[in-house]
PDB file of N, CA and C in Angstrom:
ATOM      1  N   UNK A   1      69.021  90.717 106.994  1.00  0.00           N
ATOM      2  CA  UNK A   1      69.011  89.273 107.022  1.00  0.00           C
ATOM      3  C   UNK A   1      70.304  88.788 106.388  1.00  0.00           C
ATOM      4  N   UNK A   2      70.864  87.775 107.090  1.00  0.00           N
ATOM      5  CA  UNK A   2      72.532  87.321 106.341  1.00  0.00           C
ATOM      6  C   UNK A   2      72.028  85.799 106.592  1.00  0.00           C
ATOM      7  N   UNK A   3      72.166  85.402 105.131  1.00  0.00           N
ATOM      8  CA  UNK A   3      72.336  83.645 105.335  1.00  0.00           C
ATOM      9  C   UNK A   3      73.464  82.933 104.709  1.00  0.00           C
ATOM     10  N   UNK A   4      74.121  81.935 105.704  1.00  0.00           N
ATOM     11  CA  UNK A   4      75.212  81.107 105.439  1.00  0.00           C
ATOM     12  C   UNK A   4      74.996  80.255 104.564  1.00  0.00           C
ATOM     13  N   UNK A   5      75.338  80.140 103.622  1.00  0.00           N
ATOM     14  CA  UNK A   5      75.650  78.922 102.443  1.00  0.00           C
ATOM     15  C   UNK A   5      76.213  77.727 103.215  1.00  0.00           C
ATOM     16  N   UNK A   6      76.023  76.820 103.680  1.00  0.00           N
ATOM     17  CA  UNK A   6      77.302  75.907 104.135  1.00  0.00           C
ATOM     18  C   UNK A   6      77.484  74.195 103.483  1.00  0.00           C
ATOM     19  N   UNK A   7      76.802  74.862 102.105  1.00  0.00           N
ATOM     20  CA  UNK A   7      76.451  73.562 101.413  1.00  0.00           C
ATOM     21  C   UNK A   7      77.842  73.190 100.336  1.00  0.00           C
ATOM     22  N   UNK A   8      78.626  72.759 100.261  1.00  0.00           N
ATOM     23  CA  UNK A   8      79.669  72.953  99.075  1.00  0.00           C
ATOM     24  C   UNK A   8      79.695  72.443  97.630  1.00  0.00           C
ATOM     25  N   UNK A   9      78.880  71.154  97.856  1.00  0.00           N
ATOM     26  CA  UNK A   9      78.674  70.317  96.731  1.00  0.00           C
ATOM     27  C   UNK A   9      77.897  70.695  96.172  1.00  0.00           C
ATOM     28  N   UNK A  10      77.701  70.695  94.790  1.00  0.00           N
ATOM     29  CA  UNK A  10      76.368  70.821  93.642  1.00  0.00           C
ATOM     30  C   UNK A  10      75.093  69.987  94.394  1.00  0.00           C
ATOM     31  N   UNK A  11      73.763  70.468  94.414  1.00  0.00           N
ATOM     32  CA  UNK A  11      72.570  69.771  94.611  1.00  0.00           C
ATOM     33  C   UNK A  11      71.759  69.798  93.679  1.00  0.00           C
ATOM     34  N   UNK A  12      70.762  68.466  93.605  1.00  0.00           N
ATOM     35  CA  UNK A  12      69.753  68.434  92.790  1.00  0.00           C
ATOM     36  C   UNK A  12      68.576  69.922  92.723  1.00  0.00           C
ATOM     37  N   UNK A  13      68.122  69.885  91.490  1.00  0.00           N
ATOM     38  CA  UNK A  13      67.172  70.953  91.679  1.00  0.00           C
ATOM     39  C   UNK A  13      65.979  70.885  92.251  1.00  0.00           C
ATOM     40  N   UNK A  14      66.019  70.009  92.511  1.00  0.00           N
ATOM     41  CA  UNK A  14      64.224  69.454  93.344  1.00  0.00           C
ATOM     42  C   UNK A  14      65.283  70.480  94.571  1.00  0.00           C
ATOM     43  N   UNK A  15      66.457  69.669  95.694  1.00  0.00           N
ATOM     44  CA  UNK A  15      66.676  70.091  97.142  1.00  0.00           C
ATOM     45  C   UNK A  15      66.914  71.538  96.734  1.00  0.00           C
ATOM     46  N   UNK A  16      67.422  72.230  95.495  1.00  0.00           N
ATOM     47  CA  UNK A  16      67.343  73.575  95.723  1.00  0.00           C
ATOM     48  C   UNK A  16      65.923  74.417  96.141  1.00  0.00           C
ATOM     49  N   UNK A  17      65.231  73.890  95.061  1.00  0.00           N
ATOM     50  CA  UNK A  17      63.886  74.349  95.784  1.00  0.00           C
ATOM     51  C   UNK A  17      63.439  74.356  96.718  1.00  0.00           C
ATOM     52  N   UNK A  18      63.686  72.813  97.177  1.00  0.00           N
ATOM     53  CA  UNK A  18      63.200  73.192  98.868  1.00  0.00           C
ATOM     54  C   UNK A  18      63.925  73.933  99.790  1.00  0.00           C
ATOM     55  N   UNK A  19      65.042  73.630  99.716  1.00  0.00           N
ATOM     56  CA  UNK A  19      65.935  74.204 100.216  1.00  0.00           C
ATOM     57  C   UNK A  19      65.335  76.255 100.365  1.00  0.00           C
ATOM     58  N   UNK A  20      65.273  76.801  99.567  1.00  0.00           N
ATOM     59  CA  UNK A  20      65.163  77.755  99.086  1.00  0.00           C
ATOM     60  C   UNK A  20      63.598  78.850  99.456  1.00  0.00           C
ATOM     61  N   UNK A  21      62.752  77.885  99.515  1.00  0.00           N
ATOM     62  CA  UNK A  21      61.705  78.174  99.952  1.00  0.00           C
ATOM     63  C   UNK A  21      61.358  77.605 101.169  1.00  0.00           C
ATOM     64  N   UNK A  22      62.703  76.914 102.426  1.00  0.00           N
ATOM     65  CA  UNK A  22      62.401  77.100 103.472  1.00  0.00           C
ATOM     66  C   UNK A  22      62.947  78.012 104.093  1.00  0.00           C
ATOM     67  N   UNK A  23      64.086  78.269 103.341  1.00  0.00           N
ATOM     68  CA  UNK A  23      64.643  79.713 103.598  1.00  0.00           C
ATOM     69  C   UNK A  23      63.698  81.074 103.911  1.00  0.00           C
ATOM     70  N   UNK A  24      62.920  81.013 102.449  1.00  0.00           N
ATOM     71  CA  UNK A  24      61.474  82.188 103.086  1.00  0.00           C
ATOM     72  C   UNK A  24      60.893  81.580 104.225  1.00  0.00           C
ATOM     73  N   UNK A  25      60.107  80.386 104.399  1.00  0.00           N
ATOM     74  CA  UNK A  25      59.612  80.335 105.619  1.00  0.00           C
ATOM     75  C   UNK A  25      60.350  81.266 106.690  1.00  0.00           C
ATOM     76  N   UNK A  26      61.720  80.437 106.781  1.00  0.00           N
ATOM     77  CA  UNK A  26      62.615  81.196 108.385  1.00  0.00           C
ATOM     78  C   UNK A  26      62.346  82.642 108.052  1.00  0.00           C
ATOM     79  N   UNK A  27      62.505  83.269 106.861  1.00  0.00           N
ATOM     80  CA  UNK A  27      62.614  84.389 106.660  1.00  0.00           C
ATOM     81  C   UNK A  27      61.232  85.835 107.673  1.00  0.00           C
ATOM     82  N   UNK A  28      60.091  84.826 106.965  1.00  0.00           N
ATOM     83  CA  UNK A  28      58.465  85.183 108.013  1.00  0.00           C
ATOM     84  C   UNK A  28      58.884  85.142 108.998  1.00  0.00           C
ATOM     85  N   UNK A  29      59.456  84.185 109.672  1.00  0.00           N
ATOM     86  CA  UNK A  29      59.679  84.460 110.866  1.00  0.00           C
ATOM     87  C   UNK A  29      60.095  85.254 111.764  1.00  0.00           C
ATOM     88  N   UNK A  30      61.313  85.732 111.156  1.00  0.00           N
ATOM     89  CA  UNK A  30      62.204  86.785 111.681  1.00  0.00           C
ATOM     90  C   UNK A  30      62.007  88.009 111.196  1.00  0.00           C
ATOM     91  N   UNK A  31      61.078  88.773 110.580  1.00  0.00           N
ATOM     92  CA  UNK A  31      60.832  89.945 110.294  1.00  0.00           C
ATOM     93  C   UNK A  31      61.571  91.432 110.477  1.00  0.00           C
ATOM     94  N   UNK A  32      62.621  91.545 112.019  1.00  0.00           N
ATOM     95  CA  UNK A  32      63.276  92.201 112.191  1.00  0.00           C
ATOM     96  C   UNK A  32      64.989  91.824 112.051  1.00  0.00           C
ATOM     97  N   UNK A  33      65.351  90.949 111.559  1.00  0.00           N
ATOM     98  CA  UNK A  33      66.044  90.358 110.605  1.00  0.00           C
ATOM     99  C   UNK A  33      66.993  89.137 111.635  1.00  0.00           C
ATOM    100  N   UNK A  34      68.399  88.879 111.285  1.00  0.00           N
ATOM    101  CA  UNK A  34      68.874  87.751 112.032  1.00  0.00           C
ATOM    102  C   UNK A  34      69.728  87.142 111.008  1.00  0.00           C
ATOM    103  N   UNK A  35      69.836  85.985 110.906  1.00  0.00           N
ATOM    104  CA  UNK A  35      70.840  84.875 110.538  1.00  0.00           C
ATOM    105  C   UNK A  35      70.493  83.415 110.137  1.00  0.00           C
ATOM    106  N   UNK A  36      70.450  83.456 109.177  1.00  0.00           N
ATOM    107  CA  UNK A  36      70.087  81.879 109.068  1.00  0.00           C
ATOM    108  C   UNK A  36      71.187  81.238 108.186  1.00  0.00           C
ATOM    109  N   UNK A  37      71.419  80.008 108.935  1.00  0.00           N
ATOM    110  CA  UNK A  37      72.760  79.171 108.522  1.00  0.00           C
ATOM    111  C   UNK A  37      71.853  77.627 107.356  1.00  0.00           C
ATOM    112  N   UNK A  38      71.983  77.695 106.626  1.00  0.00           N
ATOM    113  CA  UNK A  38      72.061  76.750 105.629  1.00  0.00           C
ATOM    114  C   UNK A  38      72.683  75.195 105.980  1.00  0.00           C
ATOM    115  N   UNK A  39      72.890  74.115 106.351  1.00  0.00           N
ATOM    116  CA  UNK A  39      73.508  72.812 105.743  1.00  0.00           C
ATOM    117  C   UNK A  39      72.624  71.971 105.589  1.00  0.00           C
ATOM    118  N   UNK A  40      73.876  70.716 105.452  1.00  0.00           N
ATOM    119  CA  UNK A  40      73.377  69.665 104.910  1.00  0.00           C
ATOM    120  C   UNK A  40      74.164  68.622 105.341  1.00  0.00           C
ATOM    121  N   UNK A  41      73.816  67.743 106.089  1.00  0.00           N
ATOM    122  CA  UNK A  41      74.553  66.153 106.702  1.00  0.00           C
ATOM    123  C   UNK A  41      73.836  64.537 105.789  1.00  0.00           C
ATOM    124  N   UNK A  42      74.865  64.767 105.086  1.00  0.00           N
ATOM    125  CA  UNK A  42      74.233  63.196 103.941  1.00  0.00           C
ATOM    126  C   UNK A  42      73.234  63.904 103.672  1.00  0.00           C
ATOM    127  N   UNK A  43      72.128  63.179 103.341  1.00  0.00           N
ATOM    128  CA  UNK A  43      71.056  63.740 103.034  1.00  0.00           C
ATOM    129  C   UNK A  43      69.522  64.287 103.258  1.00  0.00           C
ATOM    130  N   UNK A  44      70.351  65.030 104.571  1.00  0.00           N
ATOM    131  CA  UNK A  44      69.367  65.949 105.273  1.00  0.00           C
ATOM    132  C   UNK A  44      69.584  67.067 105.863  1.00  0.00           C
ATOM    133  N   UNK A  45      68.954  67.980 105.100  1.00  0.00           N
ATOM    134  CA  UNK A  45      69.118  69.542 105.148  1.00  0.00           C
ATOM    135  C   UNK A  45      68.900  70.067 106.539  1.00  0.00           C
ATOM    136  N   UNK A  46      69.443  70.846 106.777  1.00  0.00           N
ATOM    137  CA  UNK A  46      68.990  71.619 108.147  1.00  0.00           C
ATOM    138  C   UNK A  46      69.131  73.543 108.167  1.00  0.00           C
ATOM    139  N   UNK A  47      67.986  74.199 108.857  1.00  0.00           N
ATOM    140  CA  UNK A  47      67.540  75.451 108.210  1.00  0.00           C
ATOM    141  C   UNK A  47      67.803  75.701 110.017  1.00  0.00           C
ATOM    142  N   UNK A  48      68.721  76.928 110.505  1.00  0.00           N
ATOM    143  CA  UNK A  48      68.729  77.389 111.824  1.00  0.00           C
ATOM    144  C   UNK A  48      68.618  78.919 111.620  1.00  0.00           C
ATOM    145  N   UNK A  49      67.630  79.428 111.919  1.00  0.00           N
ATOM    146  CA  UNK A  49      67.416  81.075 112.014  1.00  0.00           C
ATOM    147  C   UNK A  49      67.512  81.748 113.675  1.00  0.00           C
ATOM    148  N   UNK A  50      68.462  82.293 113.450  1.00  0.00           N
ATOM    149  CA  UNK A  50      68.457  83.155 114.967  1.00  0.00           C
ATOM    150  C   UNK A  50      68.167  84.638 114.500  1.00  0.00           C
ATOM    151  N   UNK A  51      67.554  85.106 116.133  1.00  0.00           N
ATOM    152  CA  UNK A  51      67.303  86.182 115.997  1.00  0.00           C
ATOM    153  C   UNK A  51      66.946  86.797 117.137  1.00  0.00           C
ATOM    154  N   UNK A  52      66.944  88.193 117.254  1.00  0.00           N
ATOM    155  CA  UNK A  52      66.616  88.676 118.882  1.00  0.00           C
ATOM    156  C   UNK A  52      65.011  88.613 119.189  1.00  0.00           C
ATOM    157  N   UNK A  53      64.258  88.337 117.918  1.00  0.00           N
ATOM    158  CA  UNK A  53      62.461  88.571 118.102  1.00  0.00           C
ATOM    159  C   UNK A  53      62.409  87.958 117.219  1.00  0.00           C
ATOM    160  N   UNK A  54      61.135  87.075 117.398  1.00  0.00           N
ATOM    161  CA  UNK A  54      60.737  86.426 116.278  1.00  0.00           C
ATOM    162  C   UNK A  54      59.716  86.315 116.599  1.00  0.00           C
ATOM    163  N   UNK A  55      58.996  86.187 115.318  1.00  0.00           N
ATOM    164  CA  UNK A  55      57.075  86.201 114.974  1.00  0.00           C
ATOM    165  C   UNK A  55      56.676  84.980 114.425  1.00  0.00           C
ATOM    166  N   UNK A  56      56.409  83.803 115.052  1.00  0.00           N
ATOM    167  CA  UNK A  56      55.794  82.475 114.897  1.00  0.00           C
ATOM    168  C   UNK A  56      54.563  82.754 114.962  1.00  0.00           C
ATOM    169  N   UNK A  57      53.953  82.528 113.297  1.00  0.00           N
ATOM    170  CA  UNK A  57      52.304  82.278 113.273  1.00  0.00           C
ATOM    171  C   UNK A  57      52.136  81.052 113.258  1.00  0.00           C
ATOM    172  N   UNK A  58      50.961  80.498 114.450  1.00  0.00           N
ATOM    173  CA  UNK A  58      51.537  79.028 114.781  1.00  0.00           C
ATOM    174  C   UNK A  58      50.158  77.957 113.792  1.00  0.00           C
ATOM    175  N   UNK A  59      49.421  79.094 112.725  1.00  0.00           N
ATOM    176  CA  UNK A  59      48.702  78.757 111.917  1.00  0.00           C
ATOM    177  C   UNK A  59      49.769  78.194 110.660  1.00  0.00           C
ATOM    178  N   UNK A  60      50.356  79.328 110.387  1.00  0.00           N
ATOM    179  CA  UNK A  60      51.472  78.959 108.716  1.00  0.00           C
ATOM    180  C   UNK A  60      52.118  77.930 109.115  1.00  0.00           C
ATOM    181  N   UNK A  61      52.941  77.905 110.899  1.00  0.00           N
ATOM    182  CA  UNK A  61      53.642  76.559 110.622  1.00  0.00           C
ATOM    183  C   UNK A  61      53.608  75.276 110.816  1.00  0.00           C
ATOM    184  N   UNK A  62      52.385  75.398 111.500  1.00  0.00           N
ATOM    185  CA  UNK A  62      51.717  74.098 111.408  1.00  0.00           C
ATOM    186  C   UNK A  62      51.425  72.854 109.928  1.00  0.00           C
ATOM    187  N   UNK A  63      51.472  74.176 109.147  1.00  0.00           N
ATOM    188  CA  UNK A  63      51.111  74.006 107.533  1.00  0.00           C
ATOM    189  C   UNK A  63      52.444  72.708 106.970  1.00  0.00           C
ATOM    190  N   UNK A  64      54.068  73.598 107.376  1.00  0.00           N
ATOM    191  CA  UNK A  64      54.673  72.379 107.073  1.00  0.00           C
ATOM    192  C   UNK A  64      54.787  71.224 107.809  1.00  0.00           C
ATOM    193  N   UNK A  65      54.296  70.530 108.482  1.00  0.00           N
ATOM    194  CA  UNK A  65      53.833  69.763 109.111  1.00  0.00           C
ATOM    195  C   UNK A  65      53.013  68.390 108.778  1.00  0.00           C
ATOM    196  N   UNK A  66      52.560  69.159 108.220  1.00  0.00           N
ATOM    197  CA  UNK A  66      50.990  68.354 107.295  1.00  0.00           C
ATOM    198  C   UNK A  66      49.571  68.920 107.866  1.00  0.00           C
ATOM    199  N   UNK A  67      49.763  69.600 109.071  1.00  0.00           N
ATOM    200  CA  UNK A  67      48.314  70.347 109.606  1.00  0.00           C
ATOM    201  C   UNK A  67      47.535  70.936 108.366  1.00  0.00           C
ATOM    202  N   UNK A  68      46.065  71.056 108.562  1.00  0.00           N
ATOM    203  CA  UNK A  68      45.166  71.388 107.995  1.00  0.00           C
ATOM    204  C   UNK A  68      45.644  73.112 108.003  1.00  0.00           C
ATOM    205  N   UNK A  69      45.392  73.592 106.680  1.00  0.00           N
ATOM    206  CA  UNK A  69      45.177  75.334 106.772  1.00  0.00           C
ATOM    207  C   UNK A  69      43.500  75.743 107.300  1.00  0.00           C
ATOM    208  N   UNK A  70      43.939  76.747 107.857  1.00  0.00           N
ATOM    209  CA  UNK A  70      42.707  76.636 108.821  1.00  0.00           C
ATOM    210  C   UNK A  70      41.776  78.515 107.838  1.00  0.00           C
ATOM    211  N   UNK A  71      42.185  78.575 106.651  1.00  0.00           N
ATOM    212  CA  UNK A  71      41.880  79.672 106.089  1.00  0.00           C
ATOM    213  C   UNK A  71      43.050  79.810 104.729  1.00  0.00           C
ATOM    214  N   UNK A  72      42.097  80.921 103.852  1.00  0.00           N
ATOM    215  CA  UNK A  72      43.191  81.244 102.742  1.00  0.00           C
ATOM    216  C   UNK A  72      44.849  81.425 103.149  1.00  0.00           C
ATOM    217  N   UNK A  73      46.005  81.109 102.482  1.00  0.00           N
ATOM    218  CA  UNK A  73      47.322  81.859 102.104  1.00  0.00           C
ATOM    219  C   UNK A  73      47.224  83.132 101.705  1.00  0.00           C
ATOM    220  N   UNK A  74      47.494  84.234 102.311  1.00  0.00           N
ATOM    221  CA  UNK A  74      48.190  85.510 102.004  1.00  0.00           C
ATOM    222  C   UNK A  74      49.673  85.103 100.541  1.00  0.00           C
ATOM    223  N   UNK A  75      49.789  86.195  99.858  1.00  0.00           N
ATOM    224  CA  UNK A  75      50.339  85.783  99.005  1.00  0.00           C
ATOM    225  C   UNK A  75      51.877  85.758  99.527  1.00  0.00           C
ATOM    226  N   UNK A  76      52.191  86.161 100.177  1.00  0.00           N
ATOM    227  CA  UNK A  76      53.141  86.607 101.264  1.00  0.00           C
ATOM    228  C   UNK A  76      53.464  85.059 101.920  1.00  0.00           C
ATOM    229  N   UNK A  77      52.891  84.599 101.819  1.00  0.00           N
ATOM    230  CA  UNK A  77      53.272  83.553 102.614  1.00  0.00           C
ATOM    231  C   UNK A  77      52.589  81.767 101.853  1.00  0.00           C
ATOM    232  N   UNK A  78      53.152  82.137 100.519  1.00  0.00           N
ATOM    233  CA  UNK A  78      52.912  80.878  99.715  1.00  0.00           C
ATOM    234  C   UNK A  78      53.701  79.877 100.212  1.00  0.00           C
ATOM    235  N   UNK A  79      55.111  80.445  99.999  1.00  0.00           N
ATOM    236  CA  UNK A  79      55.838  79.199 100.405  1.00  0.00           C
ATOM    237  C   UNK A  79      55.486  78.259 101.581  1.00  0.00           C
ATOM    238  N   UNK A  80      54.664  78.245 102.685  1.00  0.00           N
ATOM    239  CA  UNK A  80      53.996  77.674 103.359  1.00  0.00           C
ATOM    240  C   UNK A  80      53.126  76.801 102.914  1.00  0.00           C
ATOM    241  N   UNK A  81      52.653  76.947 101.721  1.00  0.00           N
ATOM    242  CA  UNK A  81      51.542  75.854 100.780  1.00  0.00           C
ATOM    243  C   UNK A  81      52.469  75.424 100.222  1.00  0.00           C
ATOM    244  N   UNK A  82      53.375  75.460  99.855  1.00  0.00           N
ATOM    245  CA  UNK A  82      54.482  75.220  98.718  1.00  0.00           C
ATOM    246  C   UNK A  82      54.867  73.943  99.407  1.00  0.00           C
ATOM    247  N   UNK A  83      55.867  74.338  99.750  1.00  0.00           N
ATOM    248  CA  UNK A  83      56.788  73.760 101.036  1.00  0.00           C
ATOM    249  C   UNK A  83      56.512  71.774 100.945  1.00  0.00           C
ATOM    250  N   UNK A  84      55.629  72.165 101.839  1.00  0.00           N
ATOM    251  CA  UNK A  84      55.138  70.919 101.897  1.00  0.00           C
ATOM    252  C   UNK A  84      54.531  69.967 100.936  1.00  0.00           C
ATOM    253  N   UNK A  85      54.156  70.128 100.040  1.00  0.00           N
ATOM    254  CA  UNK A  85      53.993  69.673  98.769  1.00  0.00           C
ATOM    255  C   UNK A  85      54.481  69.405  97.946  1.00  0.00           C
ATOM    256  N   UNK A  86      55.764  69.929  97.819  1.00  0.00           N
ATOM    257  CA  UNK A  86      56.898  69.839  97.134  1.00  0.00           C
ATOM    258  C   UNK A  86      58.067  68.478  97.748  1.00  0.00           C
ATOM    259  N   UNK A  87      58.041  68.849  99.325  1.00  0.00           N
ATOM    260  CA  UNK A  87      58.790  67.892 100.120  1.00  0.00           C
ATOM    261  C   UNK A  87      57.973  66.590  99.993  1.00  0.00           C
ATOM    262  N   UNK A  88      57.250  66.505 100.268  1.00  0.00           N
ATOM    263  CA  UNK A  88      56.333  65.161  99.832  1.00  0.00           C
ATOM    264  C   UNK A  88      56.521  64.626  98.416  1.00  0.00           C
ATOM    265  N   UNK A  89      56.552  65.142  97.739  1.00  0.00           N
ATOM    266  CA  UNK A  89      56.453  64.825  96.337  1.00  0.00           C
ATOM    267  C   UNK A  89      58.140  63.912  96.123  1.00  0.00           C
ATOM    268  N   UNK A  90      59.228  64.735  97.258  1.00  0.00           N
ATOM    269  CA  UNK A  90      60.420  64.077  97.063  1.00  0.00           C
ATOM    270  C   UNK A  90      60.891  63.308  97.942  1.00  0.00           C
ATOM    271  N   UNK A  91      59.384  62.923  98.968  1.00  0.00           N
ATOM    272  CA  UNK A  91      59.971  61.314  99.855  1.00  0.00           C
ATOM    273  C   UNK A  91      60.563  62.189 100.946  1.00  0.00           C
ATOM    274  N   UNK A  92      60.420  63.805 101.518  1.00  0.00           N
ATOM    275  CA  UNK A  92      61.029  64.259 102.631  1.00  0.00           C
ATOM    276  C   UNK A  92      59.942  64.163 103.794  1.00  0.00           C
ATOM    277  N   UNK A  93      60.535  64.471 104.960  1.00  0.00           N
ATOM    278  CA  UNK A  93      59.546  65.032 105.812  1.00  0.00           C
ATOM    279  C   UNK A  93      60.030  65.672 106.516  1.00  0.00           C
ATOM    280  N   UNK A  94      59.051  67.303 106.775  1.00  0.00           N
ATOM    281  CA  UNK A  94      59.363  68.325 107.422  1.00  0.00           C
ATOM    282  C   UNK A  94      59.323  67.993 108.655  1.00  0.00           C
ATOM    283  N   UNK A  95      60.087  69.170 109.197  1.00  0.00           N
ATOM    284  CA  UNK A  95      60.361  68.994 111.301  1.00  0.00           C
ATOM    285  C   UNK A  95      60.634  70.566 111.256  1.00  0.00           C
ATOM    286  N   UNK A  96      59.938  71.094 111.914  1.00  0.00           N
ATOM    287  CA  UNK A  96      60.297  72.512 112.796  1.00  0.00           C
ATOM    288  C   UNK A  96      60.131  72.560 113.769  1.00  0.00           C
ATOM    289  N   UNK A  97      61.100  73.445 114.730  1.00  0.00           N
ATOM    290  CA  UNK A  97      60.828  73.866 116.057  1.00  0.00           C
ATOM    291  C   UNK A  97      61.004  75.222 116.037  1.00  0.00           C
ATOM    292  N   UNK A  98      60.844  75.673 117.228  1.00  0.00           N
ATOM    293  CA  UNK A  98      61.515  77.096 117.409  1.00  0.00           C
ATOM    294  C   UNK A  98      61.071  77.508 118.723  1.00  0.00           C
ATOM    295  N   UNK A  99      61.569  78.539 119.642  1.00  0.00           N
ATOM    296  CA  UNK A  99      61.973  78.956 120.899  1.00  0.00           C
ATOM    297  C   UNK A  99      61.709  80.432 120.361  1.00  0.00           C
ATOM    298  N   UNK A 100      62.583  80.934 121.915  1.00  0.00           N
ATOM    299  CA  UNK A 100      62.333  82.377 121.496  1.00  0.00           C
ATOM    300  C   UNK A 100      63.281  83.121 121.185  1.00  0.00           C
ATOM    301  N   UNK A 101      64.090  82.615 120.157  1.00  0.00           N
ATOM    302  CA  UNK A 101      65.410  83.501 119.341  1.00  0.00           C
ATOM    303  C   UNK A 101      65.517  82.250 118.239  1.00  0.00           C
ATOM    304  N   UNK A 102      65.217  81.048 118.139  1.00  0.00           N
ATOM    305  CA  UNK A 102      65.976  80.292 117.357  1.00  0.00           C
ATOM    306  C   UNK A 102      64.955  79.612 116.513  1.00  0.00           C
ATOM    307  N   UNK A 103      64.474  79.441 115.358  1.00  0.00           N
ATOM    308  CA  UNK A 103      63.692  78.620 114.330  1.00  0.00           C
ATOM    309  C   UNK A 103      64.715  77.592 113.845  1.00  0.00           C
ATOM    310  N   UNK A 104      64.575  75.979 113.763  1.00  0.00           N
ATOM    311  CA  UNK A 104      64.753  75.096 113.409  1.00  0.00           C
ATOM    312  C   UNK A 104      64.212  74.470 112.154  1.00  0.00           C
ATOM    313  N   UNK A 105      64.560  74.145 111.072  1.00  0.00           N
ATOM    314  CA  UNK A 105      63.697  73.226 110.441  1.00  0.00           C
ATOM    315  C   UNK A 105      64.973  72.595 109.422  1.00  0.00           C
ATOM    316  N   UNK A 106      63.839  71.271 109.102  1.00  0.00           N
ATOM    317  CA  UNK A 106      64.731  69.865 108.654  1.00  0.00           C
ATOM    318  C   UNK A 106      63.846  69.626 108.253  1.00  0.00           C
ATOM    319  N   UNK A 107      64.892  68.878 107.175  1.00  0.00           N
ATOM    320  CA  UNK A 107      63.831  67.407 105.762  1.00  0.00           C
ATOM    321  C   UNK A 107      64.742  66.618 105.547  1.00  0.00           C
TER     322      UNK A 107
END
């Protein structure tokens, strides 16, 4: 797994966190590894993971979303409870997409 920094300026520690633990999200995703590029335009982050295979559980990502969990978190996959709770708490709102090489997500 290789991820691009492409942030230059100092950020608050609230956006590191999120920042950081959407990073794991993309990370679940891509299991056989890939690329995920990091920025940030004013003040909204953007998370792009490529990869040749990717494993969308369309239960976890519904989660950042605001969807209902439809069963326990594996511990493996907190940041999915996290995530969103955290972004809320700082006035964001999540957006993911993804295809079949590319995961998207924004706050």
């Amino acid at each position: 797994m290789q991820v691009t920094w492409d942030v230059a300026e100092p950020q608050p520690r609230q956006d590191i966190r999120l920042a950081f633990l959407a990073v794991l999200c993309l990370e679940t995703g891509m299991p056989y590894g890939g690329n995920i590029t990091v920025s940030k335009d004013g003040a909204n982050w953007q998370f792009v993971g490529t990869a040749e295979k990717l494993l969308i559980d369309p239960d976890l990502w519904q989660l950042l979303g605001g969807g209902p969990r439809t069963g326990s978190l594996e511990p493996r996959h907190v940041q999915f409870g996290l995530l969103p709770g955290f972004a809320h708490d700082a006035g964001r709102k999540i957006k993911s997409s993804a295809d079949e090489t590319d995961i998207k997500l924004t706050f």
